[in-house]
N, C-alpha and C. Protein backbone atom coordinates (compact mmCIF):
# COMPACT_ATOMS: atom_id res chain seq x y z
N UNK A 1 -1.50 -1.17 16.56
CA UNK A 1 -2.62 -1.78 15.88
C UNK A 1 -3.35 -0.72 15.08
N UNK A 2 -4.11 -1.21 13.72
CA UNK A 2 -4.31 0.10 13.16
C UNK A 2 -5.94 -1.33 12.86
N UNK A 3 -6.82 -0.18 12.66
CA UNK A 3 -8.13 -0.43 12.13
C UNK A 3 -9.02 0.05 10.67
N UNK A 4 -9.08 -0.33 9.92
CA UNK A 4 -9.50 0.53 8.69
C UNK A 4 -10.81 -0.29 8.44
N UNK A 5 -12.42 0.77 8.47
CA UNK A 5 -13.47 0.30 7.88
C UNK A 5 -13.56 1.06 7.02
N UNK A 6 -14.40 0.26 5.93
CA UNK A 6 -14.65 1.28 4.25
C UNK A 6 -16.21 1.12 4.14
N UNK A 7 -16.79 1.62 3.37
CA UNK A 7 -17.90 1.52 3.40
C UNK A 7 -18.17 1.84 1.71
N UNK A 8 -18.98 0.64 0.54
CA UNK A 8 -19.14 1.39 -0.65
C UNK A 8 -17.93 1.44 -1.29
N UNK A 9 -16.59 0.38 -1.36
CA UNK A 9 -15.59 0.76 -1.41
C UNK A 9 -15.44 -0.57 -2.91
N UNK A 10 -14.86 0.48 -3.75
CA UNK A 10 -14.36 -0.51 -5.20
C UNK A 10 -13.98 -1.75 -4.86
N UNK A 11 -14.03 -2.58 -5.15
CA UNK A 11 -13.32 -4.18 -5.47
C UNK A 11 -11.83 -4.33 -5.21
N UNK A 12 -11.37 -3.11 -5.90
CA UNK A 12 -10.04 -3.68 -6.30
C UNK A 12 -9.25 -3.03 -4.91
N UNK A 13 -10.23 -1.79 -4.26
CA UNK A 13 -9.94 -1.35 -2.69
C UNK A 13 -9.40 -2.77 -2.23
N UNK A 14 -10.77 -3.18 -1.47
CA UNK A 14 -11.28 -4.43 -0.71
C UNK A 14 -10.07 -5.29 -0.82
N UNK A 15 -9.59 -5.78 -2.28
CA UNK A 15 -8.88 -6.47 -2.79
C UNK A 15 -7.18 -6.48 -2.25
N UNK A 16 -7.42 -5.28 -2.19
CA UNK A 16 -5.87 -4.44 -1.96
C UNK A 16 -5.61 -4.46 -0.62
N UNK A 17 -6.64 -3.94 0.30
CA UNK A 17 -6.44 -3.99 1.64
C UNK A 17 -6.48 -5.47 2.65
N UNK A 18 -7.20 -6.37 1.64
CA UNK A 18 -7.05 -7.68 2.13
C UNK A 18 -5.59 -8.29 1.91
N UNK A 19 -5.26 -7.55 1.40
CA UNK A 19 -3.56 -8.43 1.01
C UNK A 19 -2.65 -7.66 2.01
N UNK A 20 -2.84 -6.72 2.60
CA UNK A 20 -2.23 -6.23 3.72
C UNK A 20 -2.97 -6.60 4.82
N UNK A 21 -4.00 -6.59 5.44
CA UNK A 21 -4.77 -6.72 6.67
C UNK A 21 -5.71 -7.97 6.66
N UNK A 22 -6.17 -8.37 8.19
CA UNK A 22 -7.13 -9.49 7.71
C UNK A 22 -8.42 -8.41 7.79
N UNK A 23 -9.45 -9.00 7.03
CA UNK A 23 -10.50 -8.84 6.87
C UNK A 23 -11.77 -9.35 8.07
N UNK A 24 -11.85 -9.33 9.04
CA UNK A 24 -12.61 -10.11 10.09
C UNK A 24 -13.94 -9.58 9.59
N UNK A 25 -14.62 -8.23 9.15
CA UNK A 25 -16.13 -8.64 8.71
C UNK A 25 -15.74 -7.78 7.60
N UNK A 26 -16.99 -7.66 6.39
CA UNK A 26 -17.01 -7.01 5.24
C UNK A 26 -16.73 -5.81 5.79
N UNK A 27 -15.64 -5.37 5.41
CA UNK A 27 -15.17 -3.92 4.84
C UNK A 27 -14.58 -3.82 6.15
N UNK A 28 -14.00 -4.78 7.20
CA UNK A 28 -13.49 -3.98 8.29
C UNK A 28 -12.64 -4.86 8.62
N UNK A 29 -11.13 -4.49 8.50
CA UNK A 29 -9.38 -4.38 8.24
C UNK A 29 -8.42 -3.98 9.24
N UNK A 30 -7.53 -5.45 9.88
CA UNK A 30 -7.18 -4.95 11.54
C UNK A 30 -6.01 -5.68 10.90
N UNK A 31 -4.92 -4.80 11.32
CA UNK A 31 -3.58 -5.18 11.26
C UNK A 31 -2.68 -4.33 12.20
N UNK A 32 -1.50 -4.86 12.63
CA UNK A 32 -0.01 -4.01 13.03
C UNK A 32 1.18 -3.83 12.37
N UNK A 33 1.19 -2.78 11.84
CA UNK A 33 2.15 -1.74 10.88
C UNK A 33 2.74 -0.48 11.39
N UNK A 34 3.71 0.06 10.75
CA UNK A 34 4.54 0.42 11.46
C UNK A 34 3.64 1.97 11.11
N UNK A 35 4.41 3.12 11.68
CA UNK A 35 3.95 4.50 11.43
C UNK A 35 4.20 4.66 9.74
N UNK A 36 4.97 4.35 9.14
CA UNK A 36 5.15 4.56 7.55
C UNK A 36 4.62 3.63 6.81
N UNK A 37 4.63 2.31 7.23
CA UNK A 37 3.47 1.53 6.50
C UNK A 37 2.15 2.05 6.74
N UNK A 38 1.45 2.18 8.17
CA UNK A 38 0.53 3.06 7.69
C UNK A 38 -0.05 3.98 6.79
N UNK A 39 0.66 4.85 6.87
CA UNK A 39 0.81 5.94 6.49
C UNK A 39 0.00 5.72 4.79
N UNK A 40 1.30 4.46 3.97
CA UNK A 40 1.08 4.08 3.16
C UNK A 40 0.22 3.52 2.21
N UNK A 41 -0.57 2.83 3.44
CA UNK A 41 -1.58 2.31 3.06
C UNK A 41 -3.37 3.46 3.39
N UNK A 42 -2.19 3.89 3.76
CA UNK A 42 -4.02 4.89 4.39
C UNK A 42 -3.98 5.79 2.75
N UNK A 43 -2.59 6.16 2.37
CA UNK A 43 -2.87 7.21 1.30
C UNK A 43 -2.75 6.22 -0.11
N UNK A 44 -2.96 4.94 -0.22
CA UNK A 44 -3.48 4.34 -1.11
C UNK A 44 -4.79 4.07 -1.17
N UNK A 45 -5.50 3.65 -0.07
CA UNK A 45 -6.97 3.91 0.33
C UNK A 45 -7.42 5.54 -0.23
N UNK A 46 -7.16 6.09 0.10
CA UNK A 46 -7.49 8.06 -0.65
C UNK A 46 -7.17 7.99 -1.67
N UNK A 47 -6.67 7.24 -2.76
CA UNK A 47 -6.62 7.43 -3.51
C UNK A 47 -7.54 6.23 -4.62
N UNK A 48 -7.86 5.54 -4.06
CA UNK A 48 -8.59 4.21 -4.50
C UNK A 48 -10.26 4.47 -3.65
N UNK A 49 -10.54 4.98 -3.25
CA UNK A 49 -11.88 5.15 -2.28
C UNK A 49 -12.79 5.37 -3.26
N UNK A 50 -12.37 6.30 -4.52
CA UNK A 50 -13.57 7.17 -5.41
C UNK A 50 -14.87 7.41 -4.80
N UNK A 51 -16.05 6.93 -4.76
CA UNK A 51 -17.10 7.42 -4.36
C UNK A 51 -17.88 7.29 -2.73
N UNK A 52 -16.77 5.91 -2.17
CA UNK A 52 -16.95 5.45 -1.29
C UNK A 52 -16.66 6.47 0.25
N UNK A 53 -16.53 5.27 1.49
CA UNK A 53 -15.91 6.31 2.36
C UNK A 53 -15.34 5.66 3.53
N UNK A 54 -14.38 6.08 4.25
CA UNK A 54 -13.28 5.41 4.93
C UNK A 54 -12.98 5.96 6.23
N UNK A 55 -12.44 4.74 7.47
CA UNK A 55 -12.15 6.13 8.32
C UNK A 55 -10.67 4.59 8.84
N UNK A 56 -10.05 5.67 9.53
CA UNK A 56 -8.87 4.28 10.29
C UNK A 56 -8.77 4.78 11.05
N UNK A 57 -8.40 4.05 12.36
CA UNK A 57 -8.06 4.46 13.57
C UNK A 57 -6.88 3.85 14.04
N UNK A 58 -5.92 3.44 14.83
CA UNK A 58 -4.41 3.75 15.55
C UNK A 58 -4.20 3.62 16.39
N UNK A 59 -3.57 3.38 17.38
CA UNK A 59 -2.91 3.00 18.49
C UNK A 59 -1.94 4.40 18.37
N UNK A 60 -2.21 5.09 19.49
CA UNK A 60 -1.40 6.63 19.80
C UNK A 60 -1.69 6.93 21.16
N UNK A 61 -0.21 8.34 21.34
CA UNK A 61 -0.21 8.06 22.41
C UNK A 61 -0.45 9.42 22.69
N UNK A 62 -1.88 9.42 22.91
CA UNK A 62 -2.95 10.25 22.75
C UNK A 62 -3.73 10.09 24.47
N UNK A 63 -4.57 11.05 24.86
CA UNK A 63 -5.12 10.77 26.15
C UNK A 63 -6.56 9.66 25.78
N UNK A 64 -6.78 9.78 24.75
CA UNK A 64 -7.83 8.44 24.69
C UNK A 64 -6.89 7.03 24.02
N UNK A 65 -5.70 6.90 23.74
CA UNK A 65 -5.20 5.99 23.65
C UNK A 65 -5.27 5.39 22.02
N UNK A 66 -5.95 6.42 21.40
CA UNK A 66 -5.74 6.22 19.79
C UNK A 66 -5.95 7.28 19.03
N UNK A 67 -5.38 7.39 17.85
CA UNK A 67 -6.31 8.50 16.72
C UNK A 67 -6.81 7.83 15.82
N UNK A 68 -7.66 9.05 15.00
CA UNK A 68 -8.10 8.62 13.48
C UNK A 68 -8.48 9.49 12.73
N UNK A 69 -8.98 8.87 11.54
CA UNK A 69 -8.50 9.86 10.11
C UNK A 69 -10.04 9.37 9.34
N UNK A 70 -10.57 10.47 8.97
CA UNK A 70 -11.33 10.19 7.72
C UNK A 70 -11.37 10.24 6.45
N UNK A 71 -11.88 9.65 5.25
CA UNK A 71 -12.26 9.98 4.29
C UNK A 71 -13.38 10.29 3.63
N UNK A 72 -13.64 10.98 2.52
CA UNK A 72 -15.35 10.46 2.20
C UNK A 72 -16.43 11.18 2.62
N UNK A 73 -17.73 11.07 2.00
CA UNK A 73 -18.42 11.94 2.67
C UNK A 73 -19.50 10.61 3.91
N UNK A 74 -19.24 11.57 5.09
CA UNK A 74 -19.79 10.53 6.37
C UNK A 74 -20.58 11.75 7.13
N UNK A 75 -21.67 11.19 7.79
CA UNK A 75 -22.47 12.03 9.02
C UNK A 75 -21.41 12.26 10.00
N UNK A 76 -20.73 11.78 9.99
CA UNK A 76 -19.84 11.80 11.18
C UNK A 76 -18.05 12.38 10.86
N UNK A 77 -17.50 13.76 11.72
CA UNK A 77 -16.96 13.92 10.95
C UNK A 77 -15.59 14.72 12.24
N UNK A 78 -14.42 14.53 12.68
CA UNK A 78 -13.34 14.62 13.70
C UNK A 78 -13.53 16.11 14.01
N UNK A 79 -13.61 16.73 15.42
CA UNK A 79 -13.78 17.95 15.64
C UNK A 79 -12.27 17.92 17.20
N UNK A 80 -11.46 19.02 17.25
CA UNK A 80 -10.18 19.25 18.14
C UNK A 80 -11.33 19.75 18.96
N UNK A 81 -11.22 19.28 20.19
CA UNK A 81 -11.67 19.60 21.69
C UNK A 81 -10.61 20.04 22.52
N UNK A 82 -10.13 20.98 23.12
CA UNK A 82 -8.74 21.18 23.80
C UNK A 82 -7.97 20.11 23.31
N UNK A 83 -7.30 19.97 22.30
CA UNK A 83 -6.12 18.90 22.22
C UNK A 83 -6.65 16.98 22.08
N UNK A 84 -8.54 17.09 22.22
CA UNK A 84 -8.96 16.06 22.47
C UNK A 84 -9.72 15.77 20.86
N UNK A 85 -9.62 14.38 21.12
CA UNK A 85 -10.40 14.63 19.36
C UNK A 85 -11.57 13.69 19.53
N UNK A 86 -12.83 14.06 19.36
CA UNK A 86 -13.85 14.14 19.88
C UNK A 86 -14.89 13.73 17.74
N UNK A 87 -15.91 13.24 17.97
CA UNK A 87 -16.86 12.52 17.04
C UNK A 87 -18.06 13.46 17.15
N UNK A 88 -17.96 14.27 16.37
CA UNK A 88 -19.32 15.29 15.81
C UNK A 88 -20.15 15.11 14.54
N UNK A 89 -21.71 14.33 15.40
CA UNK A 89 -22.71 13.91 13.86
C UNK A 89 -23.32 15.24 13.28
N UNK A 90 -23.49 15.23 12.28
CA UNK A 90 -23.62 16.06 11.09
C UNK A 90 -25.13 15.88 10.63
């Protein structure tokens, strides 16, 4: 399962990611894709984001049971804890 919220995000984003994922609230995108569809869609999002900002999260097999990835400028921003990946506000 993969999760993608945007925040401030172009039209034609929104547009794009709704045709892959459902949309359950504004700007926040839940679907199951494979590791390369991911992939795919996360680096079409980086490249379509322009001023906006993005983060997705994953199903991994990780000791908290997911990862994630940011884009954008956010208060909030992924910091490595021994091997742990941990949410440091800014």
């Amino acid at each position: 399962m993969m999760v993608i919220v945007v925040e401030n995000a172009p039209p034609r984003l929104r547009g794009r990611l709704a045709l892959w994922l459902a949309e359950l609230r504004a700007g926040v995108y839940v679907g199951v894709y494979s590791a390369k569809t991911r992939e795919r869609i996360w680096s079409e999002t980086k490249l379509m984001i322009e001023s906006g900002s993005a983060c997705m999260a994953w199903t991994a097999p990780t000791d908290s049971g997911f990862a994630f990835d940011t884009i954008g400028s956010n208060r909030r921003e992924p910091v490595d804890f021994d091997g742990m990946t941990l949410v440091r506000s800014v």
